[in-house]
Protein backbone atom coordinates (compact mmCIF):
# COMPACT_ATOMS: atom_id res chain seq x y z
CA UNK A 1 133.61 106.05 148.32
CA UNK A 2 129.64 107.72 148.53
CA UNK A 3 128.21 109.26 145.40
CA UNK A 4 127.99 112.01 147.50
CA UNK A 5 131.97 111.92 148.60
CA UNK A 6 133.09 112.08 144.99
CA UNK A 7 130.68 115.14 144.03
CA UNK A 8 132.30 116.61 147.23
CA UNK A 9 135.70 116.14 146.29
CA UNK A 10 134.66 117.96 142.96
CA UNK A 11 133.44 120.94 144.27
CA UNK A 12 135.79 121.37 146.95
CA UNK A 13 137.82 124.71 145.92
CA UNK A 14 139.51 127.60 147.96
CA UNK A 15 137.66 130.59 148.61
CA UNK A 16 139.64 132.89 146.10
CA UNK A 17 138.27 130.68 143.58
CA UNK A 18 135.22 129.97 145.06
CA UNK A 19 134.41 133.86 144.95
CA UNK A 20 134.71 134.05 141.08
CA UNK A 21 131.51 132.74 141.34
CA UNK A 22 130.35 136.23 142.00
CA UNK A 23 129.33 138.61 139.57
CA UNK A 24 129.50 142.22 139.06
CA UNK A 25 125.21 143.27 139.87
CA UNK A 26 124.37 139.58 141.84
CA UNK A 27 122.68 139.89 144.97
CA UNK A 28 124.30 138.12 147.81
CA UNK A 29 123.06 137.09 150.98
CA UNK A 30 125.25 135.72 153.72
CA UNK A 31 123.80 133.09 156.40
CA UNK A 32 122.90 134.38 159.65
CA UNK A 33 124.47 136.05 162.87
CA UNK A 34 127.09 132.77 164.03
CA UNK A 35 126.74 131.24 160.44
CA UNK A 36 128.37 133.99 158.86
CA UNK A 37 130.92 132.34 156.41
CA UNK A 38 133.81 134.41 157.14
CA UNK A 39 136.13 133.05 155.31
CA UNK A 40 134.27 133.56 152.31
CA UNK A 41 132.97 136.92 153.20
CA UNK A 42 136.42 137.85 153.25
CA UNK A 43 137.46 136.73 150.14
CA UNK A 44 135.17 138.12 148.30
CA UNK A 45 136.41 141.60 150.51
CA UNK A 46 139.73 141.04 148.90
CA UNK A 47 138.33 140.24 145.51
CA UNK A 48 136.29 143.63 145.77
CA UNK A 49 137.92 145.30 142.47
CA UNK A 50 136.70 142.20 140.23
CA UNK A 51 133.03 143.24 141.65
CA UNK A 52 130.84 146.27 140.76
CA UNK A 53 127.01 146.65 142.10
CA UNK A 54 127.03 143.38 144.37
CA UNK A 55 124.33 144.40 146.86
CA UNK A 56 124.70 142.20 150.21
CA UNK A 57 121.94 142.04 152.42
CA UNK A 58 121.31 140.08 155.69
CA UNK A 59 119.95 140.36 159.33
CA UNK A 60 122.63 140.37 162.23
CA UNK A 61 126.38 139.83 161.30
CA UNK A 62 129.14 139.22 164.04
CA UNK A 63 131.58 139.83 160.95
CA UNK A 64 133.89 142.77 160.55
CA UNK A 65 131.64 144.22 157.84
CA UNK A 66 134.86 145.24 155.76
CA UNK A 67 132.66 145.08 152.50
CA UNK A 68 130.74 148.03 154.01
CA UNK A 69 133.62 150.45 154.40
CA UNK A 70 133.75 153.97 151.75
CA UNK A 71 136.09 152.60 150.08
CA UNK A 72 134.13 149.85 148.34
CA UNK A 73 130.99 151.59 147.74
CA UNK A 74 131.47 151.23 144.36
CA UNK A 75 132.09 147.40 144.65
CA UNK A 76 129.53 146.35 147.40
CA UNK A 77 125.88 148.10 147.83
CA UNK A 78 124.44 147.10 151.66
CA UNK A 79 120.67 146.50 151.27
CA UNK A 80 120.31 145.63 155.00
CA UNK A 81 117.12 143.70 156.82
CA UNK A 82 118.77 144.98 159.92
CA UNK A 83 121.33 147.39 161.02
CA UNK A 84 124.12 145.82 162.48
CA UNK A 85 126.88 148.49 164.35
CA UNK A 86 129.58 147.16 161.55
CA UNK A 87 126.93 148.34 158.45
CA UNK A 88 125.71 151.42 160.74
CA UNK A 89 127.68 154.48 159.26
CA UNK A 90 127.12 153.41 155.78
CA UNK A 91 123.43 153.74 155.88
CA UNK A 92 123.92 157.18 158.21
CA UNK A 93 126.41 158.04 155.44
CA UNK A 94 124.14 157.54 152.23
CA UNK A 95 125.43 154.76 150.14
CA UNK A 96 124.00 151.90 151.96
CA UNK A 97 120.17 151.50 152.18
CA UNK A 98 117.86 149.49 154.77
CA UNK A 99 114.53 147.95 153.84
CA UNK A 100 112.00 147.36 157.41
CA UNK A 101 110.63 143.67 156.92
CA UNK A 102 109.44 141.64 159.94
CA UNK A 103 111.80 138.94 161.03
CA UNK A 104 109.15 135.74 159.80
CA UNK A 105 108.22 137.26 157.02
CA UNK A 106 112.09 137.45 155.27
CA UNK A 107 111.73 133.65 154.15
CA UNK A 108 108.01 134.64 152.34
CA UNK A 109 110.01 137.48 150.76
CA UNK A 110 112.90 135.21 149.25
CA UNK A 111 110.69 132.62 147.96
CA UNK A 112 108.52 135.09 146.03
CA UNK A 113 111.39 137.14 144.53
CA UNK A 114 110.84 140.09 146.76
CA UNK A 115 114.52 139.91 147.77
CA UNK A 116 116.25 138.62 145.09
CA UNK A 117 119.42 135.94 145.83
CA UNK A 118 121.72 135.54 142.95
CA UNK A 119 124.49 134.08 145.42
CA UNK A 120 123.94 132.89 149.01
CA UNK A 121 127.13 132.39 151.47
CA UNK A 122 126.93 130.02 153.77
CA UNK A 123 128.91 128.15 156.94
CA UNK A 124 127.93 124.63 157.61
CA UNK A 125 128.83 121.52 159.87
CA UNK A 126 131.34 118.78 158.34
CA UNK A 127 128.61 116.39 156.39
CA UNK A 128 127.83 112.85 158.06
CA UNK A 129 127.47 109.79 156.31
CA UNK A 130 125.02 110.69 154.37
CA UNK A 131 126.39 113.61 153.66
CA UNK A 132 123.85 116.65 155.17
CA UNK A 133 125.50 119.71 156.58
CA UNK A 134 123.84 121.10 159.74
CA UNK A 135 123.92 125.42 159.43
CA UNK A 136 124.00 124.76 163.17
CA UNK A 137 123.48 128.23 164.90
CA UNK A 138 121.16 129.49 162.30
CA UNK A 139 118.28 128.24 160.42
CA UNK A 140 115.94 131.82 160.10
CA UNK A 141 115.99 132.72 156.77
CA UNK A 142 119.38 130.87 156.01
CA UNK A 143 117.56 127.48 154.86
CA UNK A 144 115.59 129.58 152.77
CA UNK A 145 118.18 131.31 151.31
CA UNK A 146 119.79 128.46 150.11
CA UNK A 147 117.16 126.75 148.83
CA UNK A 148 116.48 129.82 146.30
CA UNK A 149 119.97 130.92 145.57
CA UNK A 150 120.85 130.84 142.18
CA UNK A 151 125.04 129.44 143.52
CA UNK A 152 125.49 128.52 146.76
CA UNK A 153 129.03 128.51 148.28
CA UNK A 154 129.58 126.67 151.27
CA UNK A 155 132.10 127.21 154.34
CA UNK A 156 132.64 123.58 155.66
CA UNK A 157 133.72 124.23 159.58
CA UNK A 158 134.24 121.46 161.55
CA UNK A 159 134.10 123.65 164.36
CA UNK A 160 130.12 124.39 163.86
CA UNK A 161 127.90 122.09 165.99
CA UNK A 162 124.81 120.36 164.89
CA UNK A 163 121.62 121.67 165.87
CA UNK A 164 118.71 119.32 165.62
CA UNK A 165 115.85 120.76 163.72
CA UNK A 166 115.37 122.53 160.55
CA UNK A 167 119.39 122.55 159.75
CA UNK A 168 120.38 120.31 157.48
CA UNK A 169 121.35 120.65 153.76
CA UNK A 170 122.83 118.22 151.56
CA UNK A 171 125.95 118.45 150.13
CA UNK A 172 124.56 118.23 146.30
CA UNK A 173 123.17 121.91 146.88
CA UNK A 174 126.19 123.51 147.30
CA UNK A 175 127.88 125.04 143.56
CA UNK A 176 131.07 125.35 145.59
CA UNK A 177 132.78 123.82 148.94
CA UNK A 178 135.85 125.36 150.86
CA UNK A 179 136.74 123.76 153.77
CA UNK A 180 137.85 126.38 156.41
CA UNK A 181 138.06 125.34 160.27
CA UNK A 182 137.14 128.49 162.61
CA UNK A 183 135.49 129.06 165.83
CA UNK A 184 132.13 130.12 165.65
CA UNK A 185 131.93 133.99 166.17
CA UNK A 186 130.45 134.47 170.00
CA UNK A 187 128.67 137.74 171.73
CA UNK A 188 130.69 139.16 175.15
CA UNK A 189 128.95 138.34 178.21
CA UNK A 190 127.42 141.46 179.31
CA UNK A 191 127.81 142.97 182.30
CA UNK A 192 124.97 143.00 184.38
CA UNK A 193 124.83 146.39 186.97
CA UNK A 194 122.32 147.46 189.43
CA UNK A 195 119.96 148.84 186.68
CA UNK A 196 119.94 146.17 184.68
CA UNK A 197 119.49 143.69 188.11
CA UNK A 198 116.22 145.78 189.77
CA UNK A 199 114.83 145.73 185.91
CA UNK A 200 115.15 141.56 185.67
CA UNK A 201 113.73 141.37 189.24
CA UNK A 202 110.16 143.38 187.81
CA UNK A 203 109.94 141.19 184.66
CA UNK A 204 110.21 138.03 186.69
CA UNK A 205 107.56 139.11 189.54
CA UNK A 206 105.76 138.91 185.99
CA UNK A 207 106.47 135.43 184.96
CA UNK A 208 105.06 132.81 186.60
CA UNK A 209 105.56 129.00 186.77
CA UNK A 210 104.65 126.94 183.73
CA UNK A 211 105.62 129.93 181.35
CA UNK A 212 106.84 129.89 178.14
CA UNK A 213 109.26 132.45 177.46
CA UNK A 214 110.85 134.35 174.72
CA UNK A 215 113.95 136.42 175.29
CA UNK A 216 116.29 138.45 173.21
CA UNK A 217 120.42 139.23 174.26
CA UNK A 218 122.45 141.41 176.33
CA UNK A 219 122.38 142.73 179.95
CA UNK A 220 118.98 142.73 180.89
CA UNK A 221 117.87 139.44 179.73
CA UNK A 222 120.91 137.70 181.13
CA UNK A 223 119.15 139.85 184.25
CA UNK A 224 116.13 138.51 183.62
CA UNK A 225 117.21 135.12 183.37
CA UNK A 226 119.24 135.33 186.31
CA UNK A 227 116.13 136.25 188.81
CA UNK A 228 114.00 133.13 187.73
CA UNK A 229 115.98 130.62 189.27
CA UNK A 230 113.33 130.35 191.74
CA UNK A 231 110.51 129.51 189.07
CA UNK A 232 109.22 125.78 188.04
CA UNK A 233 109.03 124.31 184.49
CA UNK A 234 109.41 127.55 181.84
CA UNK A 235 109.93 126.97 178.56
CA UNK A 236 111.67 128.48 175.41
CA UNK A 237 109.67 129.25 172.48
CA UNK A 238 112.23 132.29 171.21
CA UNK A 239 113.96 133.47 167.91
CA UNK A 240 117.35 133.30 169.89
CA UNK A 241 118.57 132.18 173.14
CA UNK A 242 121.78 132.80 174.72
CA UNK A 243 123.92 131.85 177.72
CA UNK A 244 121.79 132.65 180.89
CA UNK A 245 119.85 129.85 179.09
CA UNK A 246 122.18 127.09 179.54
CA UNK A 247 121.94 127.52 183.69
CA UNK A 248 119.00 127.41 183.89
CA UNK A 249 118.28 124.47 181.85
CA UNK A 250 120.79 122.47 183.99
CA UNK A 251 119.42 124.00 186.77
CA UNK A 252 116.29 122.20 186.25
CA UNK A 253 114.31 125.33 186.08
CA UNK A 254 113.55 125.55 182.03
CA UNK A 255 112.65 121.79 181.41
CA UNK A 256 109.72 122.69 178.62
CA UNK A 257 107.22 120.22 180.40
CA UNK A 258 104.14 122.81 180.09
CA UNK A 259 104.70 123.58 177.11
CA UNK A 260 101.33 123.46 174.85
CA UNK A 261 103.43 123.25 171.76
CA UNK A 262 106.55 121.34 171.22
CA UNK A 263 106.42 119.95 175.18
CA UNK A 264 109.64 119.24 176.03
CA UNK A 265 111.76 121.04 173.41
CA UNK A 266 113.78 124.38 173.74
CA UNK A 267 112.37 125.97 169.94
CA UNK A 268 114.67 128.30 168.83
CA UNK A 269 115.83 130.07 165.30
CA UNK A 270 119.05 130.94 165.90
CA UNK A 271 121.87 130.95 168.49
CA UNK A 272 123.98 133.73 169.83
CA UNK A 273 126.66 133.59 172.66
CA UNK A 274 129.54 132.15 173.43
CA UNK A 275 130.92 128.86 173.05
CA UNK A 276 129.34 127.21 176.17
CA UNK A 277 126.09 127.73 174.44
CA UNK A 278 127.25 126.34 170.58
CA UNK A 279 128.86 123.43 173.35
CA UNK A 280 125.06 123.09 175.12
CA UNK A 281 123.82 123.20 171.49
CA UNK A 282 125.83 120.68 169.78
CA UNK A 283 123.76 117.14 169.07
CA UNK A 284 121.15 117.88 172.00
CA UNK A 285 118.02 116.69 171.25
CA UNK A 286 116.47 119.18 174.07
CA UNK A 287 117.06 121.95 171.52
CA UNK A 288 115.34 122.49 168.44
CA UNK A 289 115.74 124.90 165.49
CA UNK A 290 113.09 125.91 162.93
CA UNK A 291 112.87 128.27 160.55
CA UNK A 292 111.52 132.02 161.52
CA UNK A 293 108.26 131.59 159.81
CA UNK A 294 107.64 129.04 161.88
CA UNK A 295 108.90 130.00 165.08
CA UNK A 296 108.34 133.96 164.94
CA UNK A 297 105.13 133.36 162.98
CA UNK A 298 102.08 135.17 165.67
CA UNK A 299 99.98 131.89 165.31
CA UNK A 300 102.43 130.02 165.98
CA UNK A 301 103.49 131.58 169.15
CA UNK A 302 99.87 132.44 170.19
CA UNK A 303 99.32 128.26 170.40
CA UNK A 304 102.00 128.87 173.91
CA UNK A 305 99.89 129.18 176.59
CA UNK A 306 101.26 131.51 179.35
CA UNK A 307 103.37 133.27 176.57
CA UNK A 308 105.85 135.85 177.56
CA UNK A 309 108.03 137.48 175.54
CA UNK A 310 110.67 140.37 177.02
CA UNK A 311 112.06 143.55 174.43
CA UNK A 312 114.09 146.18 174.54
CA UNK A 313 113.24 149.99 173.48
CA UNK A 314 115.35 153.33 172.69
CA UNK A 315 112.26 155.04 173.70
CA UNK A 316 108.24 155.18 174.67
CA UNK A 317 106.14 158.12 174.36
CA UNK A 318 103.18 159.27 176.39
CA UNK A 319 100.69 156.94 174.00
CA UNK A 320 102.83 154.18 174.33
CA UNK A 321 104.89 153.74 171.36
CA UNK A 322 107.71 152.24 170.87
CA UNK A 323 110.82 152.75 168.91
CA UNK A 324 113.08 150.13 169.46
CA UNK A 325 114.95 150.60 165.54
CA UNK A 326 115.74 154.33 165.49
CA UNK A 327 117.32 157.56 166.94
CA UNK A 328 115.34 160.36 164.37
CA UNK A 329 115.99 159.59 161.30
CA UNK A 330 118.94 157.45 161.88
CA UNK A 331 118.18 153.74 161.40
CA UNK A 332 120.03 152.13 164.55
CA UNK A 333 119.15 148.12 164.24
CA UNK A 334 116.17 146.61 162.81
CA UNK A 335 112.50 145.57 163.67
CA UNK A 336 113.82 141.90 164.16
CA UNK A 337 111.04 140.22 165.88
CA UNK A 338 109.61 142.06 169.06
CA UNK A 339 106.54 143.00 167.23
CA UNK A 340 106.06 139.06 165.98
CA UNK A 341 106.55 137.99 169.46
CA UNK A 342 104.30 140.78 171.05
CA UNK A 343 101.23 140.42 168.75
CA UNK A 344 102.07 136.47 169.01
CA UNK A 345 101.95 136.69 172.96
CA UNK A 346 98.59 138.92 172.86
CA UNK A 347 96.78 136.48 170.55
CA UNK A 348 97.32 133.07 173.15
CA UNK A 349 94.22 131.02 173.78
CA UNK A 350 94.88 131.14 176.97
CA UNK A 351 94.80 135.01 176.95
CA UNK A 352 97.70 134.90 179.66
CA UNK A 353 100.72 135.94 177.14
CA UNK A 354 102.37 138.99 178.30
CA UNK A 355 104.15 141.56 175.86
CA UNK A 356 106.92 142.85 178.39
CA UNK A 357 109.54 145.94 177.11
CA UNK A 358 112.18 145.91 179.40
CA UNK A 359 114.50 149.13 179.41
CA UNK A 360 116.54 151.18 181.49
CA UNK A 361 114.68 154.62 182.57
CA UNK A 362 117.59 156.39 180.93
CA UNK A 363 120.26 156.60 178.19
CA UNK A 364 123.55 158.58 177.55
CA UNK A 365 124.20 161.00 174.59
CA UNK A 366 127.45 160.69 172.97
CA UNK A 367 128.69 164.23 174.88
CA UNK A 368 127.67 162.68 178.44
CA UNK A 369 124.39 164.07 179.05
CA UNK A 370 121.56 161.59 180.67
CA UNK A 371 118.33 161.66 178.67
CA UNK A 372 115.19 160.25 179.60
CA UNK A 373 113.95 156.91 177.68
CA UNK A 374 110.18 157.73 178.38
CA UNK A 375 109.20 161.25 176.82
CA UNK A 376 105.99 162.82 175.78
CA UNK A 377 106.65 162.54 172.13
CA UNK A 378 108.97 160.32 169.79
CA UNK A 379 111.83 161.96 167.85
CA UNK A 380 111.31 163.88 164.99
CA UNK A 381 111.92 160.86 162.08
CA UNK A 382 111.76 158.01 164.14
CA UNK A 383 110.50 155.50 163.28
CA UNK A 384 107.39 153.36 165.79
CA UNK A 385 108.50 149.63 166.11
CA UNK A 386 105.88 148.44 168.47
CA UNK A 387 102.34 150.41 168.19
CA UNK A 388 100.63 151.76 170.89
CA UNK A 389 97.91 149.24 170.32
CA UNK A 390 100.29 146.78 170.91
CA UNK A 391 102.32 147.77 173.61
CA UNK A 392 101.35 146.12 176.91
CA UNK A 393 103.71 146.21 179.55
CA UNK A 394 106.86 148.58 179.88
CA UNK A 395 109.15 147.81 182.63
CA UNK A 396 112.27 149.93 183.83
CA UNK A 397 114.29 149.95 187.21
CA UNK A 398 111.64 151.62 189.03
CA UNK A 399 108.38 149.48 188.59
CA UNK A 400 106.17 148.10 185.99
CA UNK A 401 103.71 149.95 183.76
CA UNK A 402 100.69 148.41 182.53
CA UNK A 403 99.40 149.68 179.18
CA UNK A 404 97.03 147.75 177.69
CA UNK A 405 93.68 148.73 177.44
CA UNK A 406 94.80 152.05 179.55
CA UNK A 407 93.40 155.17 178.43
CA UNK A 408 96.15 157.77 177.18
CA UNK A 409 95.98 159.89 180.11
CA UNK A 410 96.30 156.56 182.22
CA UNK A 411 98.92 155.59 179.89
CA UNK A 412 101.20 158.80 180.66
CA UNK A 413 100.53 158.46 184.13
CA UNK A 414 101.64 155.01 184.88
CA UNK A 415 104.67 155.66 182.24
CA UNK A 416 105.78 158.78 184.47
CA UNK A 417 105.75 156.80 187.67
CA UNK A 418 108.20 154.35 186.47
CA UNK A 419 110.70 157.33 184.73
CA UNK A 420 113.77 158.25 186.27
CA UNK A 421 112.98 160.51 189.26
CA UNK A 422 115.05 163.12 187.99
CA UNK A 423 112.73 163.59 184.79
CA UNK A 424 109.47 163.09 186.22
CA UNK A 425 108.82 166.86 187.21
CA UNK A 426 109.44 167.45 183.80
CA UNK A 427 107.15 164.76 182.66
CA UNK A 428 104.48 165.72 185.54
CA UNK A 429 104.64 169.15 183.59
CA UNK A 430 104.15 167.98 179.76
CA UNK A 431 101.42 166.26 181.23
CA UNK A 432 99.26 168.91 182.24
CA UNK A 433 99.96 170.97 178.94
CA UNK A 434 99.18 168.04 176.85
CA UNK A 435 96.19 166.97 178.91
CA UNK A 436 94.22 168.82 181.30
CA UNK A 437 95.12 172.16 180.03
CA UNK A 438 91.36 173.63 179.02
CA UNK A 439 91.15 175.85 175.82
């Protein structure tokens, strides 16, 4: 037996008593999105009454979110980096908090003691015969945050793929091991409609061959994805990738062979979708994951020539700003990375990179009403995501505006054209009060 297969034997607990481990006022930090430990997550959930104070912080989490529930507010604090539905009503309720932070800059925070990790959580691959984990889906901030927790508890799943890359941790870091087999939590495939089909169609007319593309999840990139199949050699330089990714890579259509950095590799941070993607991901050395310093970092991505990276919004105003992370005063998600990726895309030597924010024209209020995703001013309390010095295109069902370098009068103008029709009176109107009325 390895030196390493006897210290594994000793650590290897269950997760009741791996939880102990936890203190009442430590500050715990689960591994991202897919590499969510939930098996430990929810022991420590069932431990809560041994617990008082633990803040728990993290970015996305495909878990329940029990921890986050009223009835544990005096067990669990949520300090979130972004709002995930599962967290949401604590924060609207009061007794959980959210702290903006661009996604690369969360692994500069942890290694200076600006978020403090008494505990980190993590789900990793079975070890190989060297014994190093791989965290698989996620490497982000999760390296990072084991490297500076104070314990580190590890989920062993043989169910978690290895991802080449920035992944792998060896077994001697861990304080505690519980071996727990689960599937790797996945994201529905969305349903992709006419809206969300005439908006992919506009972003691709502005991709051409050779890009390099980040993308983020849901409807319309899956959209997006979908109307490229016609392109030659794209790449993937993008914090996360998803399903719509796997076609076209067998397709032939994303091969990364014009890539000016990391030719030939798929760079990615962290994986979310369904099991045919963790399947695609598993030991492929087309695929590479690196940390999100790296990979969201703007000088990194501005070495990409023929950048493009595509966003989503809640909202633009006349000026061009963005809110992607609030409704008023009520934080929604999180910054994540759209503004690394759009200042990234900006800064390209090539000075091709496109910032693209792809949205439907229009959203629904709870009570049924249709309200218009392009307005004259931002909510009262919201917060701007994306400034209006870095917006650049904005793209909805009916056309593409260009913003960049656009005065603000241009700027309202080519927003208008490309709101719903049944708003755009009312737009046309704002307009001439805000602009060419004479005092």
């Amino acid at each position: 037996m390895h030196t390493w297969e006897m210290e594994y034997e000793r650590k290897k607990t269950t997760a009741e008593d791996a939880v102990r481990l936890i203190k009442s006022g430590d500050k715990v930090v689960f591994t991202h999105a897919g590499s969510e430990p939930m098996e430990l997550v929810d022991a420590m959930v069932r431990n809560a009454n041994s617990y008082r104070d633990v803040t728990i912080s993290n970015l996305v989490t495909l878990g329940k979110g029990e921890y986050s529930k009223p009835e544990y507010k005096d067990c669990f604090k949520i300090n979130s980096w972004f709002v995930s539905p599962c967290v949401r009503q604590s924060i609207a309720d009061g007794y959980g908090d959210f702290t903006p932070v661009f996604f690369h800059e969360v692994p500069y925070y942890i290694r200076k003691g600006i978020f403090e990790i008494d505990v980190c959580l993590a789900m990793v691959s079975t070890p190989d015969e060297h014994g190093y984990c791989s965290l698989g889906v996620a490497s982000d901030y999760s390296i990072q945050a084991i490297k500076s927790a104070k314990t580190v508890i590890a989920q062993i799943n043989d169910q978690m793929p290895v991802v080449y890359g920035e992944t792998f941790v060896h077994i001697s870091e861990f304080d505690a091991i519980v071996e727990a087999s689960a599937p790797i939590p996945e994201m529905k495939i969305p349903e992709i409609g006419e809206t969300e089909l005439a908006i992919g169609r506009h972003c691709a007319s502005l991709v051409e061959d050779g890009s390099t593309l980040q993308l983020g999840i849901g409807a319309i990139p899956d959209a997006v994805l979908a109307s490229l199949k016609d392109k030659k050699d794209l790449g993937i330089h993008s914090e996360m990738i998803s399903d719509g990714v796997v076609d076209l890579v067998e397709a032939g259509v994303i091969n990364n062979s014009k890539k000016t950095l990391n030719p030939g590799k798929s760079i990615v941070t962290f994986l979310m979708g369904t099991k045919k993607l963790y399947d695609f991901a598993d030991r492929n050395p087309g695929l590479e994951m690196r940390t999100v310093d790296y990979v969201n970092h703007p000088m990194v991505i501005a070495q990409n020539n023929n950048m493009v990276c595509i966003n989503s919004a809640l909202a633009v105003d006349f000026m061009g700003q963005i809110v992607s992370d609030s409704i008023g005063t009520k934080q929604f998600s999180g910054v994540g990375g759209q503004v690394d990726f759009m200042r990234g895309a900006a800064m390209t030597l090539d000075d091709q990179g496109k910032g693209i924010i792809a949205m439907p024209s229009v959203a629904k209020t709870r009570d049924g009403r249709m309200i218009s995703k392009i307005t004259p001013f931002i909510d009262h309390g919201a917060a701007v995501t994306t400034s209006r010095q870095d917006a650049d295109y904005v793209v909805t069902e009916y056309g593409i505006a260009k913003l960049k370098g656009k005065t603000l009068k241009q700027r309202a103008r080519n927003l208008i054209n490309i709101a719903h029709p049944q708003f755009r009176d009312e737009l046309a109107a704002e307009f001439e009060r805000r602009f060419l009325t004479t005092f």
